[in-house]
PDB file of N, CA and C in Angstrom:
ATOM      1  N   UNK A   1     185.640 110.583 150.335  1.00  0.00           N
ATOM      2  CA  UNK A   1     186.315 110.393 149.067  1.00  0.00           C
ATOM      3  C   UNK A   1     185.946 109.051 148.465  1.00  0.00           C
ATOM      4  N   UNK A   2     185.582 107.774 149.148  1.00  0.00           N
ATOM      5  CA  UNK A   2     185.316 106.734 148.420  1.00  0.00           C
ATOM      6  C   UNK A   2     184.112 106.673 148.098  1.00  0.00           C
ATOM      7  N   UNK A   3     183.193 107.604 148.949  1.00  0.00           N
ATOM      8  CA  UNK A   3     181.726 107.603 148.024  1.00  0.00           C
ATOM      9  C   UNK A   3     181.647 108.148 146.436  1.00  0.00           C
ATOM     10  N   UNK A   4     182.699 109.135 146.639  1.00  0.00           N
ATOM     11  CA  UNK A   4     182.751 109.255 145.173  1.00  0.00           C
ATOM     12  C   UNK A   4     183.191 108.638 144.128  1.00  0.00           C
ATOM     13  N   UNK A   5     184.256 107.777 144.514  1.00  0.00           N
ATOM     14  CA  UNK A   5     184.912 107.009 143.390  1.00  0.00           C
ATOM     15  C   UNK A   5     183.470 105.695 143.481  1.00  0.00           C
ATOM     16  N   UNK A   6     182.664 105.150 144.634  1.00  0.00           N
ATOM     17  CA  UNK A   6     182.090 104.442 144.575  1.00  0.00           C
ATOM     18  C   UNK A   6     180.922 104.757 143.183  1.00  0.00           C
ATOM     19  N   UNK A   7     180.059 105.933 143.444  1.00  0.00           N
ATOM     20  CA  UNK A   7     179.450 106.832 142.692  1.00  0.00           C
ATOM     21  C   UNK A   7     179.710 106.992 141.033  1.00  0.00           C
ATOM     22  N   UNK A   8     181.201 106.746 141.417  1.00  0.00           N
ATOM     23  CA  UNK A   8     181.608 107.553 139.548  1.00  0.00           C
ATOM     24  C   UNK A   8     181.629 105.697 138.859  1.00  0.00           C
ATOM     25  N   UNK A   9     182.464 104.995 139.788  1.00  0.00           N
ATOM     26  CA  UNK A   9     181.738 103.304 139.274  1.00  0.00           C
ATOM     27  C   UNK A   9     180.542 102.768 138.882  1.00  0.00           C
ATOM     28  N   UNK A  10     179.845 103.510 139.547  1.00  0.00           N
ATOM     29  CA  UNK A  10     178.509 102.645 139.578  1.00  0.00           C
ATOM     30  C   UNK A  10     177.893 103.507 138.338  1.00  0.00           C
ATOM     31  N   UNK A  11     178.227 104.985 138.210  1.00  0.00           N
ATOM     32  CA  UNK A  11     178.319 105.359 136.752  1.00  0.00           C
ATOM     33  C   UNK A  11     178.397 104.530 135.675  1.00  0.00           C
ATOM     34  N   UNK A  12     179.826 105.209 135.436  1.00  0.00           N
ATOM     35  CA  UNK A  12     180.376 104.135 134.425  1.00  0.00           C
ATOM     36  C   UNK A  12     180.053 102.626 134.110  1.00  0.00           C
ATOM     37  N   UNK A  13     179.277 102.114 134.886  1.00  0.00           N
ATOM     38  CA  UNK A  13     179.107 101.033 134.964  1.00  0.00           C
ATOM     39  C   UNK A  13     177.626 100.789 134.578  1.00  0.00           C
ATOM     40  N   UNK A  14     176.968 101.819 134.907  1.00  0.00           N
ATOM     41  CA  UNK A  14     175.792 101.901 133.949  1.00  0.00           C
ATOM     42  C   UNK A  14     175.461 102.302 132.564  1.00  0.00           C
ATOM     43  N   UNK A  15     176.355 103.041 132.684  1.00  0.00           N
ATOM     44  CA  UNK A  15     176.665 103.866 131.332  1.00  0.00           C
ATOM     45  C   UNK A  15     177.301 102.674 130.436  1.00  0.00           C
ATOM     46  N   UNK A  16     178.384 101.876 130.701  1.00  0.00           N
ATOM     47  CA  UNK A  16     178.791 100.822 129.397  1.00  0.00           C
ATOM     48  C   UNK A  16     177.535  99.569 129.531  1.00  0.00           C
ATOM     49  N   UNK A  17     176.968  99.503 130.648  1.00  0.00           N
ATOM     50  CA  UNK A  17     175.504  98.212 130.509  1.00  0.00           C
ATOM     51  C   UNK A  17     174.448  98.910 129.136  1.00  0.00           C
ATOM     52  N   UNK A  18     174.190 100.479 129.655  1.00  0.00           N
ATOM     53  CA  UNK A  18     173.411 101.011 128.672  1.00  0.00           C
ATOM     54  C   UNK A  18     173.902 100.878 127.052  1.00  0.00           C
ATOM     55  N   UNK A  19     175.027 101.070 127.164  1.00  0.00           N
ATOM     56  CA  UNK A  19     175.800 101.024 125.559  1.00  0.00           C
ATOM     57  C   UNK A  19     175.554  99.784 125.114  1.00  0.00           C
ATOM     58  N   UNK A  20     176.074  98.584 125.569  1.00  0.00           N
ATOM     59  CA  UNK A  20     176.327  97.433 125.495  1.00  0.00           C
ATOM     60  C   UNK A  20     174.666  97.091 124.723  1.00  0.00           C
ATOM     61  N   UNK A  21     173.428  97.358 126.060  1.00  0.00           N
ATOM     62  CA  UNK A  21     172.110  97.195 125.607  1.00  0.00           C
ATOM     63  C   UNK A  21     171.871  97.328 123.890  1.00  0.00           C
ATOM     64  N   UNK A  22     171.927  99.157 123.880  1.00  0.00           N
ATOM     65  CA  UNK A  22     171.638  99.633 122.683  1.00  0.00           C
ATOM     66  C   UNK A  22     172.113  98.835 121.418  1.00  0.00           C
ATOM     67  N   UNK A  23     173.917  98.242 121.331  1.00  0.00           N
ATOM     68  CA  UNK A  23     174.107  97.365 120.620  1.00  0.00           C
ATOM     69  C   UNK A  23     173.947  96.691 120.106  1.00  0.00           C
ATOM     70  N   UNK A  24     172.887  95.513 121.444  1.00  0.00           N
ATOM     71  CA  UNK A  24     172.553  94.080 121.177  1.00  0.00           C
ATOM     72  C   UNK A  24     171.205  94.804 120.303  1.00  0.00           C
ATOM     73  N   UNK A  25     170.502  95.918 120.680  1.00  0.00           N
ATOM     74  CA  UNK A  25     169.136  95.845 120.067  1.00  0.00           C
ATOM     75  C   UNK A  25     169.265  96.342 118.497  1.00  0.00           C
ATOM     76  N   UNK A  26     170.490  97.353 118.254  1.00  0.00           N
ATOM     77  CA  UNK A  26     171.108  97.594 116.687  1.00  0.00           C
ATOM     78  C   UNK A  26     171.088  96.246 116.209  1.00  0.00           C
ATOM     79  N   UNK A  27     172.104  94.969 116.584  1.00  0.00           N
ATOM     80  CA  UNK A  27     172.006  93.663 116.101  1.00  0.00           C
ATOM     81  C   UNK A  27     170.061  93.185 115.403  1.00  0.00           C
ATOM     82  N   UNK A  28     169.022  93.461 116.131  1.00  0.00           N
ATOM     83  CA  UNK A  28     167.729  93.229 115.714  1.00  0.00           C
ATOM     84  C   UNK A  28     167.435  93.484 114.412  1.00  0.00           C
ATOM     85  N   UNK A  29     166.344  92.729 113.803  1.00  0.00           N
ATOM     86  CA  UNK A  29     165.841  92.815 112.079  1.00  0.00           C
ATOM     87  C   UNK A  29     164.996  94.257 112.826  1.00  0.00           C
ATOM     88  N   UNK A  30     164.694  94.843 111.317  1.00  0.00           N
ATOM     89  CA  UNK A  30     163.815  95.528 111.587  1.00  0.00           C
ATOM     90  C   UNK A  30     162.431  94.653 112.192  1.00  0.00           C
ATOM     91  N   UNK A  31     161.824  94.069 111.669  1.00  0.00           N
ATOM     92  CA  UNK A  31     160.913  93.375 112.144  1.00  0.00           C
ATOM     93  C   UNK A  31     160.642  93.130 114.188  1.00  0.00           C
ATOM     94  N   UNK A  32     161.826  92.706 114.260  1.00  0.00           N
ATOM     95  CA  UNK A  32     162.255  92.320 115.518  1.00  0.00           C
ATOM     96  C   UNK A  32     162.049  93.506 116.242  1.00  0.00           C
ATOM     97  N   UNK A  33     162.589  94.474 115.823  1.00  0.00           N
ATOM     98  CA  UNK A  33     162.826  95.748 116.761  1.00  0.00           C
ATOM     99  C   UNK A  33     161.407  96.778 116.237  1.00  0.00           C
ATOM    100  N   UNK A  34     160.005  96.330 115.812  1.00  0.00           N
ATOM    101  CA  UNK A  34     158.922  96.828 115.761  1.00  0.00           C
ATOM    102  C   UNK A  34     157.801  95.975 116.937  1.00  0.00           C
ATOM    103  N   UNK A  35     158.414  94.838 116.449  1.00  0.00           N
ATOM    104  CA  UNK A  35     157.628  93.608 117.669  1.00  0.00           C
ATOM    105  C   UNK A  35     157.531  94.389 119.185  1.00  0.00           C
ATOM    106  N   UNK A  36     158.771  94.260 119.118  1.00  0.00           N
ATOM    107  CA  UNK A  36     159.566  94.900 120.958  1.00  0.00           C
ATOM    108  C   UNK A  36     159.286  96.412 121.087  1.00  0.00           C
ATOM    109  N   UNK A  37     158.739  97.300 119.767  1.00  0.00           N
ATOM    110  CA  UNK A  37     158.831  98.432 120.060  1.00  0.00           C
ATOM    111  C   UNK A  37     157.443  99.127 120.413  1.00  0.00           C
ATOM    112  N   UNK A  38     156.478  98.250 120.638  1.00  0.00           N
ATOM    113  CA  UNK A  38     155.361  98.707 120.400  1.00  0.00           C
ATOM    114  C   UNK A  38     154.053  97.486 120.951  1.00  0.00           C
ATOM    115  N   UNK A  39     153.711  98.030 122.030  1.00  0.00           N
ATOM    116  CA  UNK A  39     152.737  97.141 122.596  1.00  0.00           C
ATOM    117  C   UNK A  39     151.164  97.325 122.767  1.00  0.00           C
ATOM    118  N   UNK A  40     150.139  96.256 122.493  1.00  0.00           N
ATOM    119  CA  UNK A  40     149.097  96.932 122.364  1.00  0.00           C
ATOM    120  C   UNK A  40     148.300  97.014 123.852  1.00  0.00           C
ATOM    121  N   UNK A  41     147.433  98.330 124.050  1.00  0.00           N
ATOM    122  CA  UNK A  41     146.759  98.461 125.656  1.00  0.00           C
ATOM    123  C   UNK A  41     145.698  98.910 125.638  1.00  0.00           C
ATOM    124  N   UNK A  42     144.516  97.646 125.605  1.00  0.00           N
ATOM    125  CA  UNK A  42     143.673  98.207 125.406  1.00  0.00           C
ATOM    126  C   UNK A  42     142.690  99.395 126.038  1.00  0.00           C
ATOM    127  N   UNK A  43     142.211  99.853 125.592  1.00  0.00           N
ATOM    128  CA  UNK A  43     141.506 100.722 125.581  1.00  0.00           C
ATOM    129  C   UNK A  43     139.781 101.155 125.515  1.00  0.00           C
ATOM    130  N   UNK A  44     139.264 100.833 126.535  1.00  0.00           N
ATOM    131  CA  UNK A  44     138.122 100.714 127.195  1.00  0.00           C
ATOM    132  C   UNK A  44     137.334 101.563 126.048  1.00  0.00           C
ATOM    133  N   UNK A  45     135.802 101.150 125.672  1.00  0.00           N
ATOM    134  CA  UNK A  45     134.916 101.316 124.744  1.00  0.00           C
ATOM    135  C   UNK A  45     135.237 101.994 123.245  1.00  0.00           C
ATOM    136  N   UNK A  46     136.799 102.373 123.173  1.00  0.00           N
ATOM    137  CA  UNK A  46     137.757 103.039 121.903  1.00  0.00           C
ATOM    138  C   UNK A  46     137.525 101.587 121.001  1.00  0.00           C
ATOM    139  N   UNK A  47     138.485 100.380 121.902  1.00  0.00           N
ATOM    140  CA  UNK A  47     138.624  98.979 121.058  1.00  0.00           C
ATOM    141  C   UNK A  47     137.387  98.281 120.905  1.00  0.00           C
ATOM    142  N   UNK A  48     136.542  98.655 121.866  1.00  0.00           N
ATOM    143  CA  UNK A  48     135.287  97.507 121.474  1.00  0.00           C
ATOM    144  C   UNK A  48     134.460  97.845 120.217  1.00  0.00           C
ATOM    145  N   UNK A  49     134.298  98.831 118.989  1.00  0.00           N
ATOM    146  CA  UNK A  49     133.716  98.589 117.976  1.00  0.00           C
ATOM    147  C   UNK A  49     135.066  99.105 117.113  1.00  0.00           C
ATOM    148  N   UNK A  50     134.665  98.609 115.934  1.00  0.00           N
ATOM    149  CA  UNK A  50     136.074  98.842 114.572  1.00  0.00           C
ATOM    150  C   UNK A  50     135.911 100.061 114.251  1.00  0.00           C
ATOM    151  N   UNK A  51     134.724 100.650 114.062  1.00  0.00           N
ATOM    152  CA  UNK A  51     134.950 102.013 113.621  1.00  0.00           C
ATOM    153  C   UNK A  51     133.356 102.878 114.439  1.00  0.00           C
ATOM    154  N   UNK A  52     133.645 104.280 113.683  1.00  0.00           N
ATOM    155  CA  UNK A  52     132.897 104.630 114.676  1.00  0.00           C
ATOM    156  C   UNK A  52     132.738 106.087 113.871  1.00  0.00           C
ATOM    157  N   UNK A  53     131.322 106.479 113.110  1.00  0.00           N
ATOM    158  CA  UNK A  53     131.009 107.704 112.326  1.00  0.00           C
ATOM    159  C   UNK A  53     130.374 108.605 113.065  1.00  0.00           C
ATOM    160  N   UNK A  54     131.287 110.040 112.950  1.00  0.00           N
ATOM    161  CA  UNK A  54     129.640 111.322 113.973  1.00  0.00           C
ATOM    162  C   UNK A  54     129.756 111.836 112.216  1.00  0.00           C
ATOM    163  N   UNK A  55     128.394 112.805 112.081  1.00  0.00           N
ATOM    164  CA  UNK A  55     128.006 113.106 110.978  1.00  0.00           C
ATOM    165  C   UNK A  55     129.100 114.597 111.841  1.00  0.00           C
ATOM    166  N   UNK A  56     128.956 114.981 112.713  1.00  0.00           N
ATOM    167  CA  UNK A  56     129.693 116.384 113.177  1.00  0.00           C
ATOM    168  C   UNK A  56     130.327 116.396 114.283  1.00  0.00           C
ATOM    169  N   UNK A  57     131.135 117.441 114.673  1.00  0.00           N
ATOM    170  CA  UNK A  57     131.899 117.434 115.401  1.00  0.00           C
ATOM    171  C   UNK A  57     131.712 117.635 116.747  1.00  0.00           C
ATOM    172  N   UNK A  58     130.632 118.676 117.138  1.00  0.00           N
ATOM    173  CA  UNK A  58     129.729 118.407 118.106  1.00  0.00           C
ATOM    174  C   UNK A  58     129.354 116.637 118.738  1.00  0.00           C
ATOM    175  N   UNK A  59     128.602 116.096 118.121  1.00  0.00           N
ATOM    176  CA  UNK A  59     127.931 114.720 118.104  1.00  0.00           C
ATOM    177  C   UNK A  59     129.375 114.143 118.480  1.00  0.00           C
ATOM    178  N   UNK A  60     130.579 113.682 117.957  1.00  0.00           N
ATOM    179  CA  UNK A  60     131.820 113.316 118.656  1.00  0.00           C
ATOM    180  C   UNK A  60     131.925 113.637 119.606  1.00  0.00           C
ATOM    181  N   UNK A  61     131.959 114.909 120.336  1.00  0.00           N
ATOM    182  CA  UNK A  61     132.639 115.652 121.545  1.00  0.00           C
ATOM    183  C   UNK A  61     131.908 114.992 122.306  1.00  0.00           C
ATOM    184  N   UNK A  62     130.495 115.074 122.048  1.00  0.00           N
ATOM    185  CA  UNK A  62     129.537 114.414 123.127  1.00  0.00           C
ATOM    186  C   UNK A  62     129.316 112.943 122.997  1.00  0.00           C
ATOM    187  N   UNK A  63     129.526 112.507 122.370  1.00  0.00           N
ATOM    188  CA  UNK A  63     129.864 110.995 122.458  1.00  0.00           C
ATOM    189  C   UNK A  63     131.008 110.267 123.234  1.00  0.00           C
ATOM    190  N   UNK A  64     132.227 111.338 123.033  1.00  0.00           N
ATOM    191  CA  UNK A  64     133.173 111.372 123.899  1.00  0.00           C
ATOM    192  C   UNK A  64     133.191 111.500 125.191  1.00  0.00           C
ATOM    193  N   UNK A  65     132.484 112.744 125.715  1.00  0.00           N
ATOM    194  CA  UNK A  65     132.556 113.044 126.958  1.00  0.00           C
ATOM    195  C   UNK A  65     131.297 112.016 127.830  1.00  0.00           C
ATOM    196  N   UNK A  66     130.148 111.402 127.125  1.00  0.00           N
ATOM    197  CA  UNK A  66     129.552 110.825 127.804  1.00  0.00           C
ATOM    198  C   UNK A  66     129.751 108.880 127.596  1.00  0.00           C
ATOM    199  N   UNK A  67     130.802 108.911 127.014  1.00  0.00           N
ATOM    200  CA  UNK A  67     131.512 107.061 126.652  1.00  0.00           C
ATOM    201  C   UNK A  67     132.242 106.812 127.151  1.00  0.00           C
ATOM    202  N   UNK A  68     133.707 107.852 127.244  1.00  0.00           N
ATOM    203  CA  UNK A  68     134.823 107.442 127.510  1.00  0.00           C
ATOM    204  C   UNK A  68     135.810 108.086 128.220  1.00  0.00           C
ATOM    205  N   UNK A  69     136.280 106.907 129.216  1.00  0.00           N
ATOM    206  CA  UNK A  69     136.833 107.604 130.634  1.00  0.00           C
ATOM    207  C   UNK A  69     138.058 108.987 130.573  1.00  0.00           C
ATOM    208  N   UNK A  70     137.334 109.770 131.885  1.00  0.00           N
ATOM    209  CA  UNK A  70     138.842 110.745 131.326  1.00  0.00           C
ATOM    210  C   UNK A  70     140.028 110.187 131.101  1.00  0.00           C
ATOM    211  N   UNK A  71     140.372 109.454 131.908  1.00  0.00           N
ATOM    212  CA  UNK A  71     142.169 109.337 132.040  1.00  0.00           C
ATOM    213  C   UNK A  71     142.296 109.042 130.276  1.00  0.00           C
ATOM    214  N   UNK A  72     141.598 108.672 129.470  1.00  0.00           N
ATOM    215  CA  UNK A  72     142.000 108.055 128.401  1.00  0.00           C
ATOM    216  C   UNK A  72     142.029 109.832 127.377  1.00  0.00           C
ATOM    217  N   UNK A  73     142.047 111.146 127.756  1.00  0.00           N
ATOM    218  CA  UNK A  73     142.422 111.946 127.249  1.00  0.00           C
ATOM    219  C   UNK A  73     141.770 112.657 126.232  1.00  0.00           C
ATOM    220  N   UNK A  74     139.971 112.674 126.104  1.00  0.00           N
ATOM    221  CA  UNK A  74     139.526 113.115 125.000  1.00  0.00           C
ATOM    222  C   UNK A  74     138.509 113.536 125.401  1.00  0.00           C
ATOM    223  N   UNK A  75     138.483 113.977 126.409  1.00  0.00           N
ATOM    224  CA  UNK A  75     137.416 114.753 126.895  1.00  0.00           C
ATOM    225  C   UNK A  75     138.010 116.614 127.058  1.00  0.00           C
ATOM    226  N   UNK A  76     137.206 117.014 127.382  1.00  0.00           N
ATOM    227  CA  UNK A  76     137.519 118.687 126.762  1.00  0.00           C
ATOM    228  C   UNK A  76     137.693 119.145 128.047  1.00  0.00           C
ATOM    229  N   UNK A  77     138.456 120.137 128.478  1.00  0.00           N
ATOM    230  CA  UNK A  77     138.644 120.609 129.964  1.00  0.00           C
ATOM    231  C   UNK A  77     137.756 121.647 129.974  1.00  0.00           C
TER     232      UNK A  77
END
């Protein structure tokens, strides 16, 4: 029986930390809460040139599949 009341504390007790959180971050400018909301990671041979033209869609795929690592999600299964 006291694991549970221990359990339903440690609840509740996360549950008003979580509220409390959300609060302080409502208090934020917008500005503030874009800063914190959004981080940059780069991204292996994507970030190293600014832009990047295929005349077709083919020529992409394969530029893709022979540049850039799978884990980064643009390669074709």
């Amino acid at each position: 029986m006291l694991e549970v009341f221990v359990m339903r504390k440690t609840k509740n007790t996360e549950i008003r930390e979580w509220r409390d959180k959300c609060r302080r971050q409502l208090k934020r400018t917008l500005k503030e809460r874009l800063d914190y909301g959004f981080i940059h990671t780069y991204k292996p041979v994507l970030d190293d040139a600014p832009s990047r033209v295929f005349d077709t869609m083919a020529e992409y795929r394969k530029w893709c599949k022979n540049k850039l690592p799978r884990y980064l999600g643009y390669s074709r299964k």
